[in-house]
C-alpha atoms as a PDB file:
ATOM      1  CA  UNK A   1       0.977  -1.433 -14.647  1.00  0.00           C
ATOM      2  CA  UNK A   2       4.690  -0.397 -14.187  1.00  0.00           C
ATOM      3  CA  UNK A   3       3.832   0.368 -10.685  1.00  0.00           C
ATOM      4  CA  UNK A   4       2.196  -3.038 -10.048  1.00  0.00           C
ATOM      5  CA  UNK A   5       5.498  -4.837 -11.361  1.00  0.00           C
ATOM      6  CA  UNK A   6       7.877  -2.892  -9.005  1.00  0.00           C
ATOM      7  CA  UNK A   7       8.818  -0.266 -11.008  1.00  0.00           C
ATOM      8  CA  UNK A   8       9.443   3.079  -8.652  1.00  0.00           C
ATOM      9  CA  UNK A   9       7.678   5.934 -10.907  1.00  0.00           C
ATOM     10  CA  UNK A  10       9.196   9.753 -10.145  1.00  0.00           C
ATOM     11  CA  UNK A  11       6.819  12.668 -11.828  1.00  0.00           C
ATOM     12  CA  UNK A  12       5.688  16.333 -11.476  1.00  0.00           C
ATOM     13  CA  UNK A  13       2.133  17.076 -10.823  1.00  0.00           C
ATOM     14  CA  UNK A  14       1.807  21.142 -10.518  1.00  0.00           C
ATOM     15  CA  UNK A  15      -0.922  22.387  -8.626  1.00  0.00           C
ATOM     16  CA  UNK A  16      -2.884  19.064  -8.373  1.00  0.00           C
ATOM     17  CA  UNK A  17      -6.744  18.951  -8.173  1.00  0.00           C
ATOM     18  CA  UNK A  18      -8.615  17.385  -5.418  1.00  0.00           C
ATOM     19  CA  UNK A  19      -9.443  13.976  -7.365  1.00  0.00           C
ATOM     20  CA  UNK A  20      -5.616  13.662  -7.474  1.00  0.00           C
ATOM     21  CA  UNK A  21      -4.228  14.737  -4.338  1.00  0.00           C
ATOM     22  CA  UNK A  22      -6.637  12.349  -2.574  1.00  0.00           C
ATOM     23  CA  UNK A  23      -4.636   9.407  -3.739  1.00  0.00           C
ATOM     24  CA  UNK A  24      -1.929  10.811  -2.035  1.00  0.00           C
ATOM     25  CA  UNK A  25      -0.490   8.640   1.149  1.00  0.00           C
ATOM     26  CA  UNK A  26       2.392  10.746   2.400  1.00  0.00           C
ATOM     27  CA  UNK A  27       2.710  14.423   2.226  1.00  0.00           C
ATOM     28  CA  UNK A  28       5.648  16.625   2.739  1.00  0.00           C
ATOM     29  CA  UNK A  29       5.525  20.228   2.637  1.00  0.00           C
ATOM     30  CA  UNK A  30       8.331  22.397   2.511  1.00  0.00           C
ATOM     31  CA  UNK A  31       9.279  26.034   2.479  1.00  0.00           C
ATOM     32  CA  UNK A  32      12.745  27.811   2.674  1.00  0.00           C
ATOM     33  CA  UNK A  33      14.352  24.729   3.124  1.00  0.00           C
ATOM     34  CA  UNK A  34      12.566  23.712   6.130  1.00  0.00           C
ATOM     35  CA  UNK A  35      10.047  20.857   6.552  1.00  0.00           C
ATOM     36  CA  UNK A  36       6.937  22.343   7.249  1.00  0.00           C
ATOM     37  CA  UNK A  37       4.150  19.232   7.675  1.00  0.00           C
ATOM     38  CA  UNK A  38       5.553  15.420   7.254  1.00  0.00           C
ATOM     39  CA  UNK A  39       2.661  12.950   7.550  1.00  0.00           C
ATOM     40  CA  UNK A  40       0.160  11.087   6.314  1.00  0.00           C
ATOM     41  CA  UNK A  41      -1.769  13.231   2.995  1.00  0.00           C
ATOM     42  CA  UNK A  42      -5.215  12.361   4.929  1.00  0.00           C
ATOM     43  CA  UNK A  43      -4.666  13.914   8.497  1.00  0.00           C
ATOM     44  CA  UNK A  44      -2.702  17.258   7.238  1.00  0.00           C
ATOM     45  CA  UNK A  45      -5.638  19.323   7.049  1.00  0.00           C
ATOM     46  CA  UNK A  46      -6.869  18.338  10.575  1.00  0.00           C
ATOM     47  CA  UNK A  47      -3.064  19.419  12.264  1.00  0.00           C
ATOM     48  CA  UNK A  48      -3.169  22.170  10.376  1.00  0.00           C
ATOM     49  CA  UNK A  49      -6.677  23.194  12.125  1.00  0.00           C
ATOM     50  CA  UNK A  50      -5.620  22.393  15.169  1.00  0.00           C
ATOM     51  CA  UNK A  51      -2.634  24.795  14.361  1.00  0.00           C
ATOM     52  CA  UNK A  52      -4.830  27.482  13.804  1.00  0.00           C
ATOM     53  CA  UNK A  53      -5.766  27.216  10.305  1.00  0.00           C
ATOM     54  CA  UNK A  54      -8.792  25.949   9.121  1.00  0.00           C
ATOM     55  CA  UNK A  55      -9.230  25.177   5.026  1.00  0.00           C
ATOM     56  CA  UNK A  56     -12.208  27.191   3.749  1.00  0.00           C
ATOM     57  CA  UNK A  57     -15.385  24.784   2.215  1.00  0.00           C
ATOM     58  CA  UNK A  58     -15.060  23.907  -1.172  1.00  0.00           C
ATOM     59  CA  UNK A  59     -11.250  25.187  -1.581  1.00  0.00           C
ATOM     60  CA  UNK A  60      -8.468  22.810  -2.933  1.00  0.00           C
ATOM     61  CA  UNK A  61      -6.158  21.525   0.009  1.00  0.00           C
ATOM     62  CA  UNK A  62      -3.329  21.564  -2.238  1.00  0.00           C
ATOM     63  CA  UNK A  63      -4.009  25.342  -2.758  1.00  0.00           C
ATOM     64  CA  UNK A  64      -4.783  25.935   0.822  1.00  0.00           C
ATOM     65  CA  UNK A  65      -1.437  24.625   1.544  1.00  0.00           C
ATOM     66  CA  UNK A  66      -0.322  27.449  -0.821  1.00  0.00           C
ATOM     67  CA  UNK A  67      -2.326  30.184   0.558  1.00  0.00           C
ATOM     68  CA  UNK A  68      -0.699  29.135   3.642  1.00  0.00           C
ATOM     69  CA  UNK A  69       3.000  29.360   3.174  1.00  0.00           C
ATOM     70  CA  UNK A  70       2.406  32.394   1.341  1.00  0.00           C
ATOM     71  CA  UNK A  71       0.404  34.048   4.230  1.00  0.00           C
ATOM     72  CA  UNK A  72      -2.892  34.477   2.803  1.00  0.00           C
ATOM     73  CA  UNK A  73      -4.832  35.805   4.914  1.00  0.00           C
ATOM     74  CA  UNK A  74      -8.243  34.543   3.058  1.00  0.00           C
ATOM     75  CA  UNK A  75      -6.802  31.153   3.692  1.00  0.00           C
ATOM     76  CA  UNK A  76      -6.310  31.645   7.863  1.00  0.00           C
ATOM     77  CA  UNK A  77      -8.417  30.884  10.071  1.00  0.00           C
ATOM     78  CA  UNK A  78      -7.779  33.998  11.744  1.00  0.00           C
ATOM     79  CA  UNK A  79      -8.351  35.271  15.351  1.00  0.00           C
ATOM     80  CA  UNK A  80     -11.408  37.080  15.366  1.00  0.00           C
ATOM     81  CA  UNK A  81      -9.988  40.274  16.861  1.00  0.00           C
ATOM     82  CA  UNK A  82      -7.088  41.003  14.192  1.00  0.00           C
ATOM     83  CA  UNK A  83      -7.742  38.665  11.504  1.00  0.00           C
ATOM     84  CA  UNK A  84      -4.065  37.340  12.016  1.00  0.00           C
ATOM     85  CA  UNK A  85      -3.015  33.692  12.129  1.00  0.00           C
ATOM     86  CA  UNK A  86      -2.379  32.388  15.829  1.00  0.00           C
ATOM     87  CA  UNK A  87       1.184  32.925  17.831  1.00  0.00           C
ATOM     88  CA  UNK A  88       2.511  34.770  14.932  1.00  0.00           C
ATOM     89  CA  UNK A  89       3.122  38.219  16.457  1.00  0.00           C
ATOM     90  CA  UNK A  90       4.136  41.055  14.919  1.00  0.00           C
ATOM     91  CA  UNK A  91       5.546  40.920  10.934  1.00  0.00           C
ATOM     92  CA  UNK A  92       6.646  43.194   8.618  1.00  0.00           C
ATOM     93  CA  UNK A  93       5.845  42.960   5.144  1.00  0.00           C
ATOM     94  CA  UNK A  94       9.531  43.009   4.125  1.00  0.00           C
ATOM     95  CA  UNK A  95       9.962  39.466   5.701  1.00  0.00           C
ATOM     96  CA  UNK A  96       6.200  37.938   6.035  1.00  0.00           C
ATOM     97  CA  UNK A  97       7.210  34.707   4.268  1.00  0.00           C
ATOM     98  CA  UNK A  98      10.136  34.156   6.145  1.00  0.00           C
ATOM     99  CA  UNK A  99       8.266  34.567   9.367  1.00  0.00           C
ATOM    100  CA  UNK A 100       5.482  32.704   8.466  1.00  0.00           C
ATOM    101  CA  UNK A 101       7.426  29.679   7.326  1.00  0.00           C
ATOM    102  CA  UNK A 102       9.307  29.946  10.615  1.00  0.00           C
ATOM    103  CA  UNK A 103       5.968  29.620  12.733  1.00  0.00           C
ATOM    104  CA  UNK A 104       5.018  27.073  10.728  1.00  0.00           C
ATOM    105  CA  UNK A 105       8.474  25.242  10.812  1.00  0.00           C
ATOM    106  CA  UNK A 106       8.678  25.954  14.503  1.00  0.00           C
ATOM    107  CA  UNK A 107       4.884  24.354  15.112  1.00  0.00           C
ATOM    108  CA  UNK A 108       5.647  21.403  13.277  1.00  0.00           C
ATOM    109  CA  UNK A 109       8.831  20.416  15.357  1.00  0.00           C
ATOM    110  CA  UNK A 110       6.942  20.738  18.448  1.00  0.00           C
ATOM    111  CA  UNK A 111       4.119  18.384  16.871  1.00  0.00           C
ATOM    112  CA  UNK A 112       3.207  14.548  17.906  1.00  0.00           C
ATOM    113  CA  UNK A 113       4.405  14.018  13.980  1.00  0.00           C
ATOM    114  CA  UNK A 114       8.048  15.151  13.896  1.00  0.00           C
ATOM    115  CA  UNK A 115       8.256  13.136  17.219  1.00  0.00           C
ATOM    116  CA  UNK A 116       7.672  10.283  15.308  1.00  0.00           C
ATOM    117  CA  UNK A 117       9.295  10.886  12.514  1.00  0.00           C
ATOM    118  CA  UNK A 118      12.347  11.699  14.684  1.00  0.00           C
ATOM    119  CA  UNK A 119      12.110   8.233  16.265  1.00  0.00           C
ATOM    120  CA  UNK A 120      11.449   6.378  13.031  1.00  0.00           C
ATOM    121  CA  UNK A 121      14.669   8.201  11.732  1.00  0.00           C
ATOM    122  CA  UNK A 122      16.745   7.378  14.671  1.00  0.00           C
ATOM    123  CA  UNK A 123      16.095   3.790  13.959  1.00  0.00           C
ATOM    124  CA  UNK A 124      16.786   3.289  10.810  1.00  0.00           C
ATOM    125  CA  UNK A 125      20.303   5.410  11.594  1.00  0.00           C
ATOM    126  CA  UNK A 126      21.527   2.989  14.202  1.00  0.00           C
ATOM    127  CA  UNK A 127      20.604   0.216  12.079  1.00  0.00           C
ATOM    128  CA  UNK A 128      22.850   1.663   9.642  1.00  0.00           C
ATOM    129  CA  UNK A 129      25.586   2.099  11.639  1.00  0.00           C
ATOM    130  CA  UNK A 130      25.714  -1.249  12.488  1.00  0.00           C
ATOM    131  CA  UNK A 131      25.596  -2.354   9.435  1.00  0.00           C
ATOM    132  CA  UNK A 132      27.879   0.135   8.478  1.00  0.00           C
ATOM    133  CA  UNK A 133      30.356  -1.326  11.089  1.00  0.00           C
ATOM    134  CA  UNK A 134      30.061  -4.802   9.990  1.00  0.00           C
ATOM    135  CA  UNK A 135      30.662  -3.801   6.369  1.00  0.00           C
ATOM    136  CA  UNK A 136      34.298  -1.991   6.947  1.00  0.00           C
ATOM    137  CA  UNK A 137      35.502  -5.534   8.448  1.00  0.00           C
ATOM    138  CA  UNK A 138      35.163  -6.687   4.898  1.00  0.00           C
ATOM    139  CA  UNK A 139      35.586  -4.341   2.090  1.00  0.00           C
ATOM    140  CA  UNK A 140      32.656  -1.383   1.335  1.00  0.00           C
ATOM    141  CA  UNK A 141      29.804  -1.914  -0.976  1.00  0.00           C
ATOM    142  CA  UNK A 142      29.102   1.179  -3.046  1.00  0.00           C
ATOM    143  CA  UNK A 143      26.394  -0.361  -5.084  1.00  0.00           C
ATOM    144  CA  UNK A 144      23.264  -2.582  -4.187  1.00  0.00           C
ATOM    145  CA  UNK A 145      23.756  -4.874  -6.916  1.00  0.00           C
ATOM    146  CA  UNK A 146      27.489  -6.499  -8.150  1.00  0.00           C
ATOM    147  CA  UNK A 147      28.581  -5.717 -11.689  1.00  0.00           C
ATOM    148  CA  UNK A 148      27.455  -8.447 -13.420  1.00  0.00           C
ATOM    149  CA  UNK A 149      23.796  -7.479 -12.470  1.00  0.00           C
ATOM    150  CA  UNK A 150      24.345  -4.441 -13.603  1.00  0.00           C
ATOM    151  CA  UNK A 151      26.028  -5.188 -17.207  1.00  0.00           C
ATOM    152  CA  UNK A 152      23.020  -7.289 -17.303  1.00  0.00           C
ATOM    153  CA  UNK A 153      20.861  -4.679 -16.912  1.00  0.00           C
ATOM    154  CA  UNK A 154      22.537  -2.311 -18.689  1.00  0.00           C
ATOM    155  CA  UNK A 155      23.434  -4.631 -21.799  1.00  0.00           C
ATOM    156  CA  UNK A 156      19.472  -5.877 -21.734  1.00  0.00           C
ATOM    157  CA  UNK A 157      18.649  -1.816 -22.176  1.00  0.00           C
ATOM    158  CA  UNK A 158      20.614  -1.089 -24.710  1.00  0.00           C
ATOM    159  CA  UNK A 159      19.843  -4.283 -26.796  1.00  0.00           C
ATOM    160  CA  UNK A 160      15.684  -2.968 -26.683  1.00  0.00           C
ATOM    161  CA  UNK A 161      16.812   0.266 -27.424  1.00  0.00           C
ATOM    162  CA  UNK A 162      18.346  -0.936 -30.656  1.00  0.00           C
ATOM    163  CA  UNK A 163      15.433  -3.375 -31.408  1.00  0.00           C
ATOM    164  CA  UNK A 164      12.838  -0.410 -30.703  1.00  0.00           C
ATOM    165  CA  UNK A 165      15.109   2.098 -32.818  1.00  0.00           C
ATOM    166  CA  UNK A 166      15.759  -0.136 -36.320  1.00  0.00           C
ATOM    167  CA  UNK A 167      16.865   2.736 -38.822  1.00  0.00           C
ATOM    168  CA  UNK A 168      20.151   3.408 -36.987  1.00  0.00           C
ATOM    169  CA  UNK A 169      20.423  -0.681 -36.946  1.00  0.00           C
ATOM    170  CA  UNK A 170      19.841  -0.712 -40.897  1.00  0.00           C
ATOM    171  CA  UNK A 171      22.250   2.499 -41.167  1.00  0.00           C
ATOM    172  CA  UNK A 172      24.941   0.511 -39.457  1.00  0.00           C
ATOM    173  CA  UNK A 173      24.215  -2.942 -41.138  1.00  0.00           C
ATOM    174  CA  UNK A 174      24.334  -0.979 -44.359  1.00  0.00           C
ATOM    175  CA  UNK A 175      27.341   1.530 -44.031  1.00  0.00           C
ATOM    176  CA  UNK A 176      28.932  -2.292 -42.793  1.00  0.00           C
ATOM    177  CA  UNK A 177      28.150  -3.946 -46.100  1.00  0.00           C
ATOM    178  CA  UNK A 178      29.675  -0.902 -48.588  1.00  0.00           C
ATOM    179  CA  UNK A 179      32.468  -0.766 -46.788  1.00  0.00           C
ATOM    180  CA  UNK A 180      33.096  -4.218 -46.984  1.00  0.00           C
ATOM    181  CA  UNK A 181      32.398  -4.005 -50.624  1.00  0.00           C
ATOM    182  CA  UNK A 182      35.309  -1.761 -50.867  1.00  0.00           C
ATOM    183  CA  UNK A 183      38.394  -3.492 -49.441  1.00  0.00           C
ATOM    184  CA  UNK A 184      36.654  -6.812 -50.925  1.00  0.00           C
ATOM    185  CA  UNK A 185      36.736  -5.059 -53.883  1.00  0.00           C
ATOM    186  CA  UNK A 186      40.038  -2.924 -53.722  1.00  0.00           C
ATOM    187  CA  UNK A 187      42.183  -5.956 -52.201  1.00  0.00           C
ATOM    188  CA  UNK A 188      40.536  -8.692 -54.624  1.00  0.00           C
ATOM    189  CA  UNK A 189      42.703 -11.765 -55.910  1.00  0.00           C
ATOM    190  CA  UNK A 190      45.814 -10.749 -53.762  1.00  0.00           C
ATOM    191  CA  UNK A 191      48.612 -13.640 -54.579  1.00  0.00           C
ATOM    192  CA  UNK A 192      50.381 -15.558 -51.776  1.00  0.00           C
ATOM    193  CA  UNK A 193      53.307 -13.516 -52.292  1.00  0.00           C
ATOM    194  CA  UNK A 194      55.524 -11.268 -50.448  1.00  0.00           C
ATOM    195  CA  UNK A 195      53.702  -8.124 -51.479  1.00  0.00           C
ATOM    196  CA  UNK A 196      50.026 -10.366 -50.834  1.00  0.00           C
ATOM    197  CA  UNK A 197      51.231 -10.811 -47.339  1.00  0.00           C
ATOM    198  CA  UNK A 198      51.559  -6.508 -47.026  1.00  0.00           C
ATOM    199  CA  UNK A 199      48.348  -6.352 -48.836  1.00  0.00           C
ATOM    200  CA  UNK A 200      46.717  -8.367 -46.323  1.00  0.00           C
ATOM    201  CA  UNK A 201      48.265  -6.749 -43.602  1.00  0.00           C
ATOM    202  CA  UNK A 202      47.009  -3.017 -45.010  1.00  0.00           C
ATOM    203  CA  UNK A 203      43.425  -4.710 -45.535  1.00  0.00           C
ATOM    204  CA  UNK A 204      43.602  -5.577 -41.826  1.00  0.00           C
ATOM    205  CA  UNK A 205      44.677  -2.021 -40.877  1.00  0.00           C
ATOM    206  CA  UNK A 206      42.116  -0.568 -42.508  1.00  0.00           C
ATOM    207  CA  UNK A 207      39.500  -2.771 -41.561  1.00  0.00           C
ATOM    208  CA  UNK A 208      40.963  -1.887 -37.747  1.00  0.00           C
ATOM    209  CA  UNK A 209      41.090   1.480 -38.030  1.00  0.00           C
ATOM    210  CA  UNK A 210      37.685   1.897 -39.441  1.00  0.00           C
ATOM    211  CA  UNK A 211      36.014  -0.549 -36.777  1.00  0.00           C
ATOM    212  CA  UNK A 212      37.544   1.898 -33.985  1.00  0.00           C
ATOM    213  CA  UNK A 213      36.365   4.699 -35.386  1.00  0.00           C
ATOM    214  CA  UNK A 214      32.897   3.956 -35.984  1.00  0.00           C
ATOM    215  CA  UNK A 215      33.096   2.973 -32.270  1.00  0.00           C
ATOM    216  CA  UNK A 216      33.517   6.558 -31.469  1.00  0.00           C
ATOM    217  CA  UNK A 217      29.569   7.310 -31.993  1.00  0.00           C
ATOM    218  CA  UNK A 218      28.868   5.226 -28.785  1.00  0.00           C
ATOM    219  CA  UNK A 219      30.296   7.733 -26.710  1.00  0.00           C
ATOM    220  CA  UNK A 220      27.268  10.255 -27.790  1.00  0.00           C
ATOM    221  CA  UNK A 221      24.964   7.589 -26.326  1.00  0.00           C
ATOM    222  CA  UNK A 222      27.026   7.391 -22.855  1.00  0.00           C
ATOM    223  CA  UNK A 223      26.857  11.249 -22.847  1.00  0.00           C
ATOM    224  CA  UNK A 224      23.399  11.124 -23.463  1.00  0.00           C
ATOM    225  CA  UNK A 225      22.273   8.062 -20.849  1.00  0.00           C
ATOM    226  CA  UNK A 226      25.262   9.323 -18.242  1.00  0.00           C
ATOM    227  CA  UNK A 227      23.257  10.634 -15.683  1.00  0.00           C
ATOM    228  CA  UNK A 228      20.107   7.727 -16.073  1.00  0.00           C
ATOM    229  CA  UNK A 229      22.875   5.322 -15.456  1.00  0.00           C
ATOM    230  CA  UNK A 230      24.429   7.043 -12.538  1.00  0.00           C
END
């Protein structure tokens, strides 16, 4: 439902089953730090037969993908002379990941995908740098929405927080109303007097001093909610 209202929805699935990697769209696959398939979920198992590598019947393709960066050999396709996957040459076991992720890496940048990609990349970067150049005439934006969106935002979290969290309202209400009780009670029936005017003017102090320390607790919550904000 979150999804349906706009809401962009980041989570870890580890090792997903077929049911659920079949709703997949796009499908990245990565190794080393290089970018070994980038494409759509549905066609990666056919480049990565035509590659060479053909998924076994009945096996997960999310595993498959596994077996493959890892160089399992159960999960090649392998020539039928060596049982070794195709244009790899010769590897040591010392360094058989790093090799095989380097075939793989290599195959993939001289696929009809990363040409694509590549273009698709190259357009959106010149129509950033045009925007770019138009935004330096004026002043530079460094956030999508102005600051009273955000305080919006922001202010409308925090408020549900606090409705969805009422014992720390009640503990503050409360803690508000003894303490009030107090100074009512210690600074009761001051005369309009010289020394009334000092006793007011300690009542305020006190009343000043406590409200800015009991402020101090919100900066637990920023500490907290820092890096959701950012």
């Amino acid at each position: 439902r979150l999804s349906r209202r706009g809401r962009t929805i980041i989570f870890s699935i580890h090792q997903p089953r077929y049911s659920i990697f079949k709703l997949f769209d796009s499908l990245t696959l990565l190794a080393l730090g290089k970018v070994l398939y980038h494409g759509p979920a549905k066609q990666a198992l056919e480049y990565f037969s035509s590659i060479g590598y053909e998924c076994e019947p009945f096996n997960n393709p999310a595993d498959f993908f596994l077996d493959i960066i890892n160089g399992d050999s159960t999960a090649v396709a392998a020539s039928k002379e060596d049982h070794r996957p195709v244009d790899t040459g010769k590897v040591t076991e010392d360094n058989v990941d790093s090799s095989v992720v380097d075939v793989l890496h290599q195959k993939y940048l001289n696929s009809s995908l990363y040409q694509s990609t590549k273009e698709a990349l190259q357009k959106v970067e010149l129509g950033r740098g045009s925007r770019q150049r138009l935004s330096k005439q004026g002043h530079e934006i460094t956030y999508a929405n102005g600051f009273l969106t955000q305080l919006y935002w922001v202010s409308k979290r925090s408020l549900k927080n606090l409705i969805r969290s009422p014992q720390a309202s009640i503990a503050q209400i409360a803690v508000t109303i003894i303490l009030a009780l107090v100074v009512g009670a210690i600074f009761f029936g001051v005369k309009l007097d010289r020394s009334g005017i000092q006793n007011r003017v300690g009542s305020l102090f006190f009343v000043t001093t406590n409200q800015c320390f009991s402020s101090v607790s919100a900066i637990e919550l920023f500490i907290r909610d820092k890096k959701l904000f950012v």
